[in-house]
N, C-alpha and C. Protein backbone atom coordinates (compact mmCIF):
# COMPACT_ATOMS: atom_id res chain seq x y z
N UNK A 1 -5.11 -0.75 3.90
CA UNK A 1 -5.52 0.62 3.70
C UNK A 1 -6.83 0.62 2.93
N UNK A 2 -8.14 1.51 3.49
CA UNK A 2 -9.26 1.26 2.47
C UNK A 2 -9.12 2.81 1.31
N UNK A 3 -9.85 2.55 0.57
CA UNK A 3 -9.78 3.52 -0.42
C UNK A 3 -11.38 3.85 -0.94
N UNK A 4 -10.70 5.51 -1.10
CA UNK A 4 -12.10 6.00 -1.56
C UNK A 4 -12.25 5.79 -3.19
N UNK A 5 -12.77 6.02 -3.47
CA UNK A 5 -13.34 6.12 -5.35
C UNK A 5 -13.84 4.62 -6.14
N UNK A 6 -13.60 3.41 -5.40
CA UNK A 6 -13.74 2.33 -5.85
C UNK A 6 -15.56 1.94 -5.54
N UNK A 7 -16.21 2.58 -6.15
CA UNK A 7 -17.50 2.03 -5.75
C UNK A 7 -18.16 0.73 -6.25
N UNK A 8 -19.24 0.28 -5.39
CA UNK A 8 -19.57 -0.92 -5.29
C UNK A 8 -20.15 -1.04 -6.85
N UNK A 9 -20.72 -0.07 -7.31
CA UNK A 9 -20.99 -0.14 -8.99
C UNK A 9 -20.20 -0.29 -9.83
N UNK A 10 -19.08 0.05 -9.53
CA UNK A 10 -17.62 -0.11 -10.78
C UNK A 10 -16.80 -1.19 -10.58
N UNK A 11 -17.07 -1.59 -9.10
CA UNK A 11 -16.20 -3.17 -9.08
C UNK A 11 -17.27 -4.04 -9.22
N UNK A 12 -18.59 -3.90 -9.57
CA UNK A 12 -19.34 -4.51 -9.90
C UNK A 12 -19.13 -5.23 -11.32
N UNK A 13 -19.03 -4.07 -11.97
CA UNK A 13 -18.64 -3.88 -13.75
C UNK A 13 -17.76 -4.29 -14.12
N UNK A 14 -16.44 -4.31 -13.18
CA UNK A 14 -14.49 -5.09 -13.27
C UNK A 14 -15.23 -6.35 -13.19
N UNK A 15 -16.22 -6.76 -12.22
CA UNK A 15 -16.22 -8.35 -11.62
C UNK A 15 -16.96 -8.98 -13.34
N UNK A 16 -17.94 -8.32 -13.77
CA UNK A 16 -18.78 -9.03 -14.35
C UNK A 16 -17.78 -8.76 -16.31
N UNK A 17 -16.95 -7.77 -16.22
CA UNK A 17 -16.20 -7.78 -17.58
C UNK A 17 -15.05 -8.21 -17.50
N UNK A 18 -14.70 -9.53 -16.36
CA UNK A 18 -13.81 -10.34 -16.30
C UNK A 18 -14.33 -11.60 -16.01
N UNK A 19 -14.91 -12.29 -17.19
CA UNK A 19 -15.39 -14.00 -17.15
C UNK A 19 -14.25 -14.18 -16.08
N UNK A 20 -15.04 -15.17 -14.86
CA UNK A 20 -14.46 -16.02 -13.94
C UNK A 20 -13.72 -17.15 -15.26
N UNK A 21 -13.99 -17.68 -15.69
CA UNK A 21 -13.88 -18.98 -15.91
C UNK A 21 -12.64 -18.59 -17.06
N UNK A 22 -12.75 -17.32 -17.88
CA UNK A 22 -11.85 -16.85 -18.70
C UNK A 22 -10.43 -16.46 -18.06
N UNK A 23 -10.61 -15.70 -17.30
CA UNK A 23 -9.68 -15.77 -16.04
C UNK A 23 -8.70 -16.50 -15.42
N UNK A 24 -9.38 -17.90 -14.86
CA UNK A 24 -8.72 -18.58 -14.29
C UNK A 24 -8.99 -19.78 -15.29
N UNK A 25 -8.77 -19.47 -16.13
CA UNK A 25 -8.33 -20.84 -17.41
C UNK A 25 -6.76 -20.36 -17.79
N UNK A 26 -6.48 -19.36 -17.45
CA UNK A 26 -4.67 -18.80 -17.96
C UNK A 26 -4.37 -19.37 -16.62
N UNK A 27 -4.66 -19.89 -15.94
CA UNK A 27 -3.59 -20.31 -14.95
C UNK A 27 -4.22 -22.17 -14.48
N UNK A 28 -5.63 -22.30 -14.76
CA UNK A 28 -6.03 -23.61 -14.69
C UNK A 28 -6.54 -24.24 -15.37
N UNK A 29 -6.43 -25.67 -16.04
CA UNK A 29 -7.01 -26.62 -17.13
C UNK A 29 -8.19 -26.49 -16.26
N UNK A 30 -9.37 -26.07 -17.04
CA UNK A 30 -10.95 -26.62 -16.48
C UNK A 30 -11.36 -27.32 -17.62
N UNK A 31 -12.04 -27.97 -17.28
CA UNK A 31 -13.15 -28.97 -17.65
C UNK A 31 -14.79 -28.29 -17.36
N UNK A 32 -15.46 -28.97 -18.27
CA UNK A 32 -16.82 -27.77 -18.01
C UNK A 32 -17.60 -29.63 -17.50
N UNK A 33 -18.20 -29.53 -16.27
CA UNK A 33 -19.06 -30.60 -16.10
C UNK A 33 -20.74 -30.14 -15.29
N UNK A 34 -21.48 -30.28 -16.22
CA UNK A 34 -23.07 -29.24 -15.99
C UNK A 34 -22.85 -28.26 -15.92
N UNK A 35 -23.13 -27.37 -14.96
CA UNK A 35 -22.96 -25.84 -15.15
C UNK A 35 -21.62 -24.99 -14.41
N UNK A 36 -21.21 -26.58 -13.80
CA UNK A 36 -20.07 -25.70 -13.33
C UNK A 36 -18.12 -26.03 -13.93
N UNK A 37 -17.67 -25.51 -13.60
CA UNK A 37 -15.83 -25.61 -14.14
C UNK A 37 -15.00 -26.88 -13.17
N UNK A 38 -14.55 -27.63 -13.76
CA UNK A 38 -13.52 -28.18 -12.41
C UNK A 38 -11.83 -28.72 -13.49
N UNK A 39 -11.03 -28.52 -12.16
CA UNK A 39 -9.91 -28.18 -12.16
C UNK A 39 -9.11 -28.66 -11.29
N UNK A 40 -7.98 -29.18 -11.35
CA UNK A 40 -6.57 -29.13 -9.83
C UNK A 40 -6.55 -27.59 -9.66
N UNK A 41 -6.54 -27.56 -8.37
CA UNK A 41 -6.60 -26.42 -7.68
C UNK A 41 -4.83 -25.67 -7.66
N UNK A 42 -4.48 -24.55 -8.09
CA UNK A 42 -3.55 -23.94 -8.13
C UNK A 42 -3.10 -23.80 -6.81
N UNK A 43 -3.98 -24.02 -5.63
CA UNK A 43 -3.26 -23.33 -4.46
C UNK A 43 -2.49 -24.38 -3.59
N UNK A 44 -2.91 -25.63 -3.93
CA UNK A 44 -2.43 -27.06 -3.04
C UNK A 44 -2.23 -28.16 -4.26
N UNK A 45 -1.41 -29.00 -4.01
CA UNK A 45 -1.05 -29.96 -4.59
C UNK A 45 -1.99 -31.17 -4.52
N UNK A 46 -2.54 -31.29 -6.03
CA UNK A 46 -3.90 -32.52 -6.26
C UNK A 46 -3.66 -33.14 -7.32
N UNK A 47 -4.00 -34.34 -7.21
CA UNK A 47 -4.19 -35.13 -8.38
C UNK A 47 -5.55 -35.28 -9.12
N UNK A 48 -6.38 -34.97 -8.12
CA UNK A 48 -8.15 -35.64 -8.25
C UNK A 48 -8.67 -33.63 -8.19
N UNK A 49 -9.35 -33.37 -9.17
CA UNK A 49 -10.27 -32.22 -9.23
C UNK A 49 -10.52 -32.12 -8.27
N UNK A 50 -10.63 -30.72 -7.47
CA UNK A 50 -11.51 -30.63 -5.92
C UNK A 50 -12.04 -28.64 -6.71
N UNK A 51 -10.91 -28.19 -8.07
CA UNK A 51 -11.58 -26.48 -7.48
C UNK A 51 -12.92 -26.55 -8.32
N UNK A 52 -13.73 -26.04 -8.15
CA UNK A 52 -14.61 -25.87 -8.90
C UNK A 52 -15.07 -24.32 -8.70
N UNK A 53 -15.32 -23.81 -10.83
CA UNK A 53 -15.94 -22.58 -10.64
C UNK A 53 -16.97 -22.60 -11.39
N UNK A 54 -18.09 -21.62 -10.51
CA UNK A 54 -19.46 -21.50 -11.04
C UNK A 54 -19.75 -20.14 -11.86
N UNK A 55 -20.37 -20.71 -13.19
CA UNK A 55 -20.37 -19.41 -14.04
C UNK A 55 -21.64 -18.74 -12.93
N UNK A 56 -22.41 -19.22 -12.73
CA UNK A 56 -23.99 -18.67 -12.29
C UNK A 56 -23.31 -18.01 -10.73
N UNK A 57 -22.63 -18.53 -10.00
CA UNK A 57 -22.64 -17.32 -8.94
C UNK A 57 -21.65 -16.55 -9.27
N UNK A 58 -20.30 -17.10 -10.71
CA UNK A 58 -19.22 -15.70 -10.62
C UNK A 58 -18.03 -15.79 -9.60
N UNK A 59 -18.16 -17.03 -8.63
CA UNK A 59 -16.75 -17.83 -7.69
C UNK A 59 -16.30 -18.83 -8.28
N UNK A 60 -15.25 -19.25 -7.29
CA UNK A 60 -14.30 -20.27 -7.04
C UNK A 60 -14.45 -20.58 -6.11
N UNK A 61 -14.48 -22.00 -5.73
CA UNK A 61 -14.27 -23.29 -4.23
C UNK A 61 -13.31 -23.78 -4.71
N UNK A 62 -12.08 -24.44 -3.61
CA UNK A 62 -11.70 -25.67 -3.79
C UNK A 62 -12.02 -26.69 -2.65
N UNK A 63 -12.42 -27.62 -2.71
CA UNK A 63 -12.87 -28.75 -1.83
C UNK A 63 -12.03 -29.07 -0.99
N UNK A 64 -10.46 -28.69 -1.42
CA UNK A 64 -9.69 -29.40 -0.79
C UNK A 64 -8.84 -28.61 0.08
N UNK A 65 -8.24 -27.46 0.52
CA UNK A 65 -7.83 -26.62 0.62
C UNK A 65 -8.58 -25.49 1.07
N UNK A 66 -9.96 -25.33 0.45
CA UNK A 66 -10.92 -24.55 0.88
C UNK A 66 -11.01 -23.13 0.47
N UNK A 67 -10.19 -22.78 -0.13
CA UNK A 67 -9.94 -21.49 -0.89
C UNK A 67 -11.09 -21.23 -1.81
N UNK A 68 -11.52 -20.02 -1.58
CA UNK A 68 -12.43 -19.24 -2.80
C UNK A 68 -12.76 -17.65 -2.54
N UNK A 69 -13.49 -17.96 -3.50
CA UNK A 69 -14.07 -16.33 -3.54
C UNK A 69 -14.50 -16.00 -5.25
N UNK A 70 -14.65 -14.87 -5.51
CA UNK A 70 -14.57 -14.10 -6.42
C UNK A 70 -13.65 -14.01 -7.35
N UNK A 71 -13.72 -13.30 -8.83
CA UNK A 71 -12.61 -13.42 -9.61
C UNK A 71 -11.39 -12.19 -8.99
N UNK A 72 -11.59 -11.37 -8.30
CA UNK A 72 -10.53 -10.42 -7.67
C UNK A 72 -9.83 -11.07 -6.22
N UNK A 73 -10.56 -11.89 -5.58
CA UNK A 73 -9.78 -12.73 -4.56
C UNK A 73 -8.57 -13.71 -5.26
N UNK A 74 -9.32 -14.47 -6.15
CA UNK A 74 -8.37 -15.40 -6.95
C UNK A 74 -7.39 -14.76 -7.55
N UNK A 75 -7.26 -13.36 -8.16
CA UNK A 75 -6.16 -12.67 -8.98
C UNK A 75 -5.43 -12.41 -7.56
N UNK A 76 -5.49 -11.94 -6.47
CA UNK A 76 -5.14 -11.48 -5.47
C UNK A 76 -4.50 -13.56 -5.16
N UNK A 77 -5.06 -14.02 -4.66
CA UNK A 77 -4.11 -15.38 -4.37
C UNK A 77 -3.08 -15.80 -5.32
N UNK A 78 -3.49 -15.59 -6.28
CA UNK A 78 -2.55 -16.65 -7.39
C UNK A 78 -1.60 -15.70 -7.91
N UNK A 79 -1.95 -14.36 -8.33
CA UNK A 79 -0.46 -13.36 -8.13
C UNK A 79 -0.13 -12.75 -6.93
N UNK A 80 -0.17 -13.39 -6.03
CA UNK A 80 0.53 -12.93 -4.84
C UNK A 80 0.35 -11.35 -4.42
N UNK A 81 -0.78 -10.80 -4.93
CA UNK A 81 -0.63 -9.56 -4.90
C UNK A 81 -1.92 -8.37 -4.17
N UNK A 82 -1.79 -7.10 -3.61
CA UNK A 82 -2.87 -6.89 -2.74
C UNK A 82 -4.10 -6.37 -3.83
N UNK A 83 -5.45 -6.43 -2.79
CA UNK A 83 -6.59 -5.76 -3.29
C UNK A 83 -6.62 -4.76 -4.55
N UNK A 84 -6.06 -3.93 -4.18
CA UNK A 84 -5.66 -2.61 -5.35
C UNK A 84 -5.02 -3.14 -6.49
N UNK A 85 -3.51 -3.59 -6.42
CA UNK A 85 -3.06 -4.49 -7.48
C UNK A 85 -4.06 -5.22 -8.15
N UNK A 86 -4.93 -6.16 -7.44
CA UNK A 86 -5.67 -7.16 -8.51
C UNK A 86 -6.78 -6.42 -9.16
N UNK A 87 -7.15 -5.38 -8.02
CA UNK A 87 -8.32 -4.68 -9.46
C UNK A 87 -7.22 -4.27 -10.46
N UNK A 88 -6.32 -3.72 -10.54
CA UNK A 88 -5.41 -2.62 -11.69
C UNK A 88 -5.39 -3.63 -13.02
N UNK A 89 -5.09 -5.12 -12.47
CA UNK A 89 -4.88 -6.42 -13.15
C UNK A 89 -5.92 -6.67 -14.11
N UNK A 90 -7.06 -6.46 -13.23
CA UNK A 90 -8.30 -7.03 -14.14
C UNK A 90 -9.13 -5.79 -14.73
N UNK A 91 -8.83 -4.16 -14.52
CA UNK A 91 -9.05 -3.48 -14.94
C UNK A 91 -8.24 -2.95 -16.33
N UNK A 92 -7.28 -3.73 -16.13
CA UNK A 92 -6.56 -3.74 -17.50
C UNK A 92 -6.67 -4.74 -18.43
N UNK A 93 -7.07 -5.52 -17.82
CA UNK A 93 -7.52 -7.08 -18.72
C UNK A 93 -8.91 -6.57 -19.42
N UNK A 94 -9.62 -5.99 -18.74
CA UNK A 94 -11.24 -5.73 -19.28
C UNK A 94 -10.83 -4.19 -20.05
N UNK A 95 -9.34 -3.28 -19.95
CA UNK A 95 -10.09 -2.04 -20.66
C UNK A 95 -10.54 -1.04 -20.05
N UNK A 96 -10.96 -1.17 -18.33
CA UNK A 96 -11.38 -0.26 -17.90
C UNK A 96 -10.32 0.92 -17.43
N UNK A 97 -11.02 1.99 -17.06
CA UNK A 97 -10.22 3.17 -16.86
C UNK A 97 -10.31 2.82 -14.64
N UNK A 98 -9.12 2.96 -14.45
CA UNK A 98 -9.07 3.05 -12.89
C UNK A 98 -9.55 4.19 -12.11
N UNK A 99 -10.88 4.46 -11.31
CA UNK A 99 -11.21 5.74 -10.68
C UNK A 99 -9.79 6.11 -9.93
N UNK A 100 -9.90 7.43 -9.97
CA UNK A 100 -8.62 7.83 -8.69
C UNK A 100 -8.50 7.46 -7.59
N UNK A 101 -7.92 6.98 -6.63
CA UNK A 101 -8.04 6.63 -5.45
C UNK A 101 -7.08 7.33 -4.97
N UNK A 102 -8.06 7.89 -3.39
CA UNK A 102 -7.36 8.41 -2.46
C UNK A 102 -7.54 7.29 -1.24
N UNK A 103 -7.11 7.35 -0.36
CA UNK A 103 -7.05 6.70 0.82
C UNK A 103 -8.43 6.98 1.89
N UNK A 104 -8.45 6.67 3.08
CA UNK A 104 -9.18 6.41 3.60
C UNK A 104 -9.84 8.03 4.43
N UNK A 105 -8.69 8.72 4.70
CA UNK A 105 -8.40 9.66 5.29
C UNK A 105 -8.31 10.99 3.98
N UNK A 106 -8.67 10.97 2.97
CA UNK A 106 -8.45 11.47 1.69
C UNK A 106 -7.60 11.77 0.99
N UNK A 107 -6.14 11.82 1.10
CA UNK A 107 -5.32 11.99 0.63
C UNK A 107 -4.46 10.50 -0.05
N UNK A 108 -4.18 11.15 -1.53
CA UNK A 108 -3.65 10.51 -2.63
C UNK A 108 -2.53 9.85 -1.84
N UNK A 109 -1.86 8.74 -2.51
CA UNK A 109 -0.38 7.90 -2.52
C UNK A 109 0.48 9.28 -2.46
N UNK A 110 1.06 9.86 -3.36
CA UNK A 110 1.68 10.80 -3.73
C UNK A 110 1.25 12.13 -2.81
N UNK A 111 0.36 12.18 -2.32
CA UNK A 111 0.44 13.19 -1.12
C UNK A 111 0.99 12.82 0.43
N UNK A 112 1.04 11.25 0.69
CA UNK A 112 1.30 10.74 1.78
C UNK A 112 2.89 10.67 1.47
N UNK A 113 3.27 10.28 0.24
CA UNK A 113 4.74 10.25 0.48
C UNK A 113 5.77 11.53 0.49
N UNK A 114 4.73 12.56 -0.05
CA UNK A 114 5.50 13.97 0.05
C UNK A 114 5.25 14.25 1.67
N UNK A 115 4.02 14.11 2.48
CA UNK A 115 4.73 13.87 4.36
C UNK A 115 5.39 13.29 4.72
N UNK A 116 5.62 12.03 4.00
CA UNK A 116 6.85 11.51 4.46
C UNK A 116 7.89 12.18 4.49
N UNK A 117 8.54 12.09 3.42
CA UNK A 117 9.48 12.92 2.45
C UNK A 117 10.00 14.18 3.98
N UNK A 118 8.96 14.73 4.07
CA UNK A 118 8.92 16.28 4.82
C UNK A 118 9.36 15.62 6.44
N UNK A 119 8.40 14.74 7.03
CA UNK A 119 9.55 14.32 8.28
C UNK A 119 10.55 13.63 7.83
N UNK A 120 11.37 13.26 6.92
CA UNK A 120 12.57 12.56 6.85
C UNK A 120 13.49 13.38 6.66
N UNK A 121 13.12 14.69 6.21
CA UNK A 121 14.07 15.59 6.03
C UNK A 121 13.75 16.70 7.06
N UNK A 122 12.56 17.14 7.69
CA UNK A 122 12.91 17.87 9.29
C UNK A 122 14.31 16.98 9.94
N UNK A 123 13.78 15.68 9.82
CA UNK A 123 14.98 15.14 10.98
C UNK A 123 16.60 14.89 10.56
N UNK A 124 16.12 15.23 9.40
CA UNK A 124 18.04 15.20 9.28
C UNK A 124 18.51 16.70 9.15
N UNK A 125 16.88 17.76 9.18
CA UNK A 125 17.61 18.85 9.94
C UNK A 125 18.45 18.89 11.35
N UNK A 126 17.49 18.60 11.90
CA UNK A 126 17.84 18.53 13.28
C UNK A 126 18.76 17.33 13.89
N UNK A 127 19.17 16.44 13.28
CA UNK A 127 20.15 15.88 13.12
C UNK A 127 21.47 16.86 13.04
N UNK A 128 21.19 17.46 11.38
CA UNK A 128 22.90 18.45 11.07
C UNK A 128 22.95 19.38 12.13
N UNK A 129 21.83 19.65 13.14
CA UNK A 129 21.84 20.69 14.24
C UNK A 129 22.66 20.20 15.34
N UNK A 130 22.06 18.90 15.60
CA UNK A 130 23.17 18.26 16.53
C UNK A 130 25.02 18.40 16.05
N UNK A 131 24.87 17.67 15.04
CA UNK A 131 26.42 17.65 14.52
C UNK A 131 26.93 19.19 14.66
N UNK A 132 26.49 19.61 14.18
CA UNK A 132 27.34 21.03 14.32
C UNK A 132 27.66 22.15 15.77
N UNK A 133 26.74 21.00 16.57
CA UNK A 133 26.78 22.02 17.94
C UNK A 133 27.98 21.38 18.83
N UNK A 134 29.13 21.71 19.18
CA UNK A 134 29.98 20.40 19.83
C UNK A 134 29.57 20.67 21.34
N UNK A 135 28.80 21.87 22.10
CA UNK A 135 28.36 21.74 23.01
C UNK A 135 27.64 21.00 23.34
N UNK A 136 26.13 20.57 22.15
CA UNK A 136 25.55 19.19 22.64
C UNK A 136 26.44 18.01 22.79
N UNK A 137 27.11 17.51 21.32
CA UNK A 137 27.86 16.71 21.17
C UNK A 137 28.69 16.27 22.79
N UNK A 138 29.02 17.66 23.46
CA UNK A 138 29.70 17.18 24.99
C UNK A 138 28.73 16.76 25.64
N UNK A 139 27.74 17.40 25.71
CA UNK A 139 27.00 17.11 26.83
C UNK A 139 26.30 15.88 26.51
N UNK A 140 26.03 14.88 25.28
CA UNK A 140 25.48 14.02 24.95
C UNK A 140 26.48 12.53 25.61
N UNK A 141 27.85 12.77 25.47
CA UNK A 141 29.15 12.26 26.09
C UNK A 141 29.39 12.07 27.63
N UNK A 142 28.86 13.44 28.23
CA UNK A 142 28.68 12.85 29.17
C UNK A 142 27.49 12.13 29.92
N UNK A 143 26.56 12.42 29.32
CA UNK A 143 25.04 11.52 29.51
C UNK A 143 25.40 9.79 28.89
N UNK A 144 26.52 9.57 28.09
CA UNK A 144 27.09 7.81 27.54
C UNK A 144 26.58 7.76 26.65
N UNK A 145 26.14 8.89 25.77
CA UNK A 145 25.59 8.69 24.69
C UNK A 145 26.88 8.84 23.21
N UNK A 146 26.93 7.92 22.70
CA UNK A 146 28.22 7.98 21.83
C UNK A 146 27.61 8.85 20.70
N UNK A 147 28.23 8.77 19.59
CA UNK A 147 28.37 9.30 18.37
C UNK A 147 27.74 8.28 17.47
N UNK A 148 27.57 7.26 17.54
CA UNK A 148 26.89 5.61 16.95
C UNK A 148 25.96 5.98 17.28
N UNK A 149 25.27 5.96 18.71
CA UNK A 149 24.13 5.76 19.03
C UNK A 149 23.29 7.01 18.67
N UNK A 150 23.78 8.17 18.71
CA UNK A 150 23.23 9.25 18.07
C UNK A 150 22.52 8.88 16.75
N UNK A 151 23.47 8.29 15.96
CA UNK A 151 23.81 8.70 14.63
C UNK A 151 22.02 7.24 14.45
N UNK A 152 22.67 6.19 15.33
CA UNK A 152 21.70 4.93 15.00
C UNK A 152 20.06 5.51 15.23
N UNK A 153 20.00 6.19 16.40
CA UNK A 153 18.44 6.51 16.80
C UNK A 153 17.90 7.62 16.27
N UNK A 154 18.68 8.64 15.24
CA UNK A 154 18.17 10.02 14.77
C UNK A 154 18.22 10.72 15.27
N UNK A 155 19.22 11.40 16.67
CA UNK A 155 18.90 12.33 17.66
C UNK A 155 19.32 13.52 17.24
N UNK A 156 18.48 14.55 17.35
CA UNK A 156 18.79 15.60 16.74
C UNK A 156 18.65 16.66 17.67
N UNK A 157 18.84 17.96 17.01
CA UNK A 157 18.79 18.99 18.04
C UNK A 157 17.89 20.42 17.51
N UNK A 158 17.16 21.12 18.09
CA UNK A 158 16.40 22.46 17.56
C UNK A 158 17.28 24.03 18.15
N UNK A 159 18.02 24.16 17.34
CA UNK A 159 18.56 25.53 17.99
C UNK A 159 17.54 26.81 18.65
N UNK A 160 16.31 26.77 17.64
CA UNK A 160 15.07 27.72 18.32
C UNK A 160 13.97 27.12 17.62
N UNK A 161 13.15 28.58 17.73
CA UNK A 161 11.58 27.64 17.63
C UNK A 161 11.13 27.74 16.03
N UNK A 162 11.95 28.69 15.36
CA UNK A 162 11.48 29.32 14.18
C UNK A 162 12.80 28.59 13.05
N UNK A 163 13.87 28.57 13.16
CA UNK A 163 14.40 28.12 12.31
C UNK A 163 13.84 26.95 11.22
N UNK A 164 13.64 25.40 11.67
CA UNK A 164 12.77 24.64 10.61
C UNK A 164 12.49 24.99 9.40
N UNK A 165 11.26 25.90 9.94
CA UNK A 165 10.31 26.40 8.89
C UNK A 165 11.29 26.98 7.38
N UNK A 166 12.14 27.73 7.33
CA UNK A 166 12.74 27.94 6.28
C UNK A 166 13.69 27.21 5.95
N UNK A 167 13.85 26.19 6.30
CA UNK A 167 14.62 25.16 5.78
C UNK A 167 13.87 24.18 5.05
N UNK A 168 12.72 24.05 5.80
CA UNK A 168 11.87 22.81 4.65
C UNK A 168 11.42 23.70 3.92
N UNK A 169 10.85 25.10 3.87
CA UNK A 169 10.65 25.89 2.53
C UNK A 169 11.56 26.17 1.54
N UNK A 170 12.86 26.19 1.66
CA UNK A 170 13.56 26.06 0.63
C UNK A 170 13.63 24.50 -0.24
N UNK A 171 13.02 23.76 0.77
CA UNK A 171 13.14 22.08 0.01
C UNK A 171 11.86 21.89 -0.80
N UNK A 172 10.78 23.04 -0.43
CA UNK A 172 9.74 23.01 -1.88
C UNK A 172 8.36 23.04 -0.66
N UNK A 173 8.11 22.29 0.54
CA UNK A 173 7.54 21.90 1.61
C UNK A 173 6.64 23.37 1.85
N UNK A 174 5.41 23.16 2.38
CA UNK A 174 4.33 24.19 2.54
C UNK A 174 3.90 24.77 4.12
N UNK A 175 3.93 25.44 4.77
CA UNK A 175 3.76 25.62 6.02
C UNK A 175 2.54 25.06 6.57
N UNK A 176 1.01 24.63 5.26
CA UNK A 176 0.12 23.50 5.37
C UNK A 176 0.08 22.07 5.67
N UNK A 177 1.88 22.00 5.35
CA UNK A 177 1.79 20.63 5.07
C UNK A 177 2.73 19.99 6.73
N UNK A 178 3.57 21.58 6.33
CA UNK A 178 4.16 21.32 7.93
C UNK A 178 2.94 21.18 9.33
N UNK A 179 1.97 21.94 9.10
CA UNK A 179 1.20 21.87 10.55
C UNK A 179 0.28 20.76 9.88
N UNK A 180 0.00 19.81 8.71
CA UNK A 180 -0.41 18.66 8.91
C UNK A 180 -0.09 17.77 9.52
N UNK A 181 1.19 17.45 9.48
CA UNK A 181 2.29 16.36 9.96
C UNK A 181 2.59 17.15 11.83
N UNK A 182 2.24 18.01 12.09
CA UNK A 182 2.20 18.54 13.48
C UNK A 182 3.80 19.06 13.81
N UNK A 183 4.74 19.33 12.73
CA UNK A 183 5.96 20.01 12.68
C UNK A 183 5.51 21.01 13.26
N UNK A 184 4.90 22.19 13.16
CA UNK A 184 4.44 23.33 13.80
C UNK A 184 2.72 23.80 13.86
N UNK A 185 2.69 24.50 15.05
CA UNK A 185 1.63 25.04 15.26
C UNK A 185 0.87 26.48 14.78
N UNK A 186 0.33 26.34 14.88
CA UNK A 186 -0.53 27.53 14.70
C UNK A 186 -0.50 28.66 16.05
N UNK A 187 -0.54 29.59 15.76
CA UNK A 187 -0.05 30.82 17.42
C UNK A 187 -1.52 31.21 17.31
């Protein structure tokens, strides 16, 4: 997922108020030899130094394995964890404040999961629509459709065209948010 608010000036500022070498000394013995760091590489099993990090470009190589990058690639390899996570990591290590991020498409974490939220609960409207109709329920019986398989694939039912709508408005849900998600149209 890309994200808006992270500009190339502020992960500039995370990269350069997180010493490489300060960094990846909590997770690797370096040795300082001329201007650059060397180390057994965290990502492969070595006996003989192959990672080496350079204060002057601000990366990591390993010779052996081939892994590098930047100090936010390396937080991202060695805690197992994505893009976003490793800035939060090293934006908390340095002090900095995290810009807001919205997504790519503009909308926040917390606005995508309240659409969620809103089709997971249209469909278990129309789900309790099915259950309660035993006329579908027959006619689903005789099409070989059981009561399992209903229940397994979400099949639901719309008694009319207008009902929905005041059912997800009593659950808090916006008639904006419904014709985002394409629940209903506009006349």
């Amino acid at each position: 997922m890309e994200f808006k608010g992270l500009s190339d000036a502020w992960l500039e500022e995370l990269i350069n108020k997180n010493d490489i070498v300060d960094v990846i000394s909590r997770y690797v013995r370096l040795d300082r030899r001329g201007s650059r760091y060397w180390g057994c590489c965290p990502f492969h099993h070595e006996k003989t130094p192959s990672f080496s990090v350079s204060v002057d470009r601000n990366t990591y190589h390993c010779y052996g394995c081939h892994k590098g990058g930047n100090v936010i690639s390396f937080v991202m390899e060695i805690e197992n964890v994505g893009f976003i996570d490793a800035v939060k990591i090293l934006a908390d290590r340095a002090g900095l404040k995290m810009p807001a991020l919205t997504s790519r498409d503009g909308m926040s974490k917390e606005e995508k999961e309240k659409l969620y939220s809103l089709m997971k609960d249209a469909g278990r409207y129309y789900f309790s629509e099915l259950q309660r109709s035993p006329e579908t329920q027959d006619y689903l019986k005789k099409r070989g459709i059981s009561k399992a398989t209903a229940t397994k694939f979400g099949l639901g039912k719309s008694k009319d065209f207008d009902s929905l709508i005041p059912a997800l408005e009593k659950k808090g849900y916006t008639r904006k948010q419904m014709l985002d998600v394409g629940l209903i149209a506009e006349k």
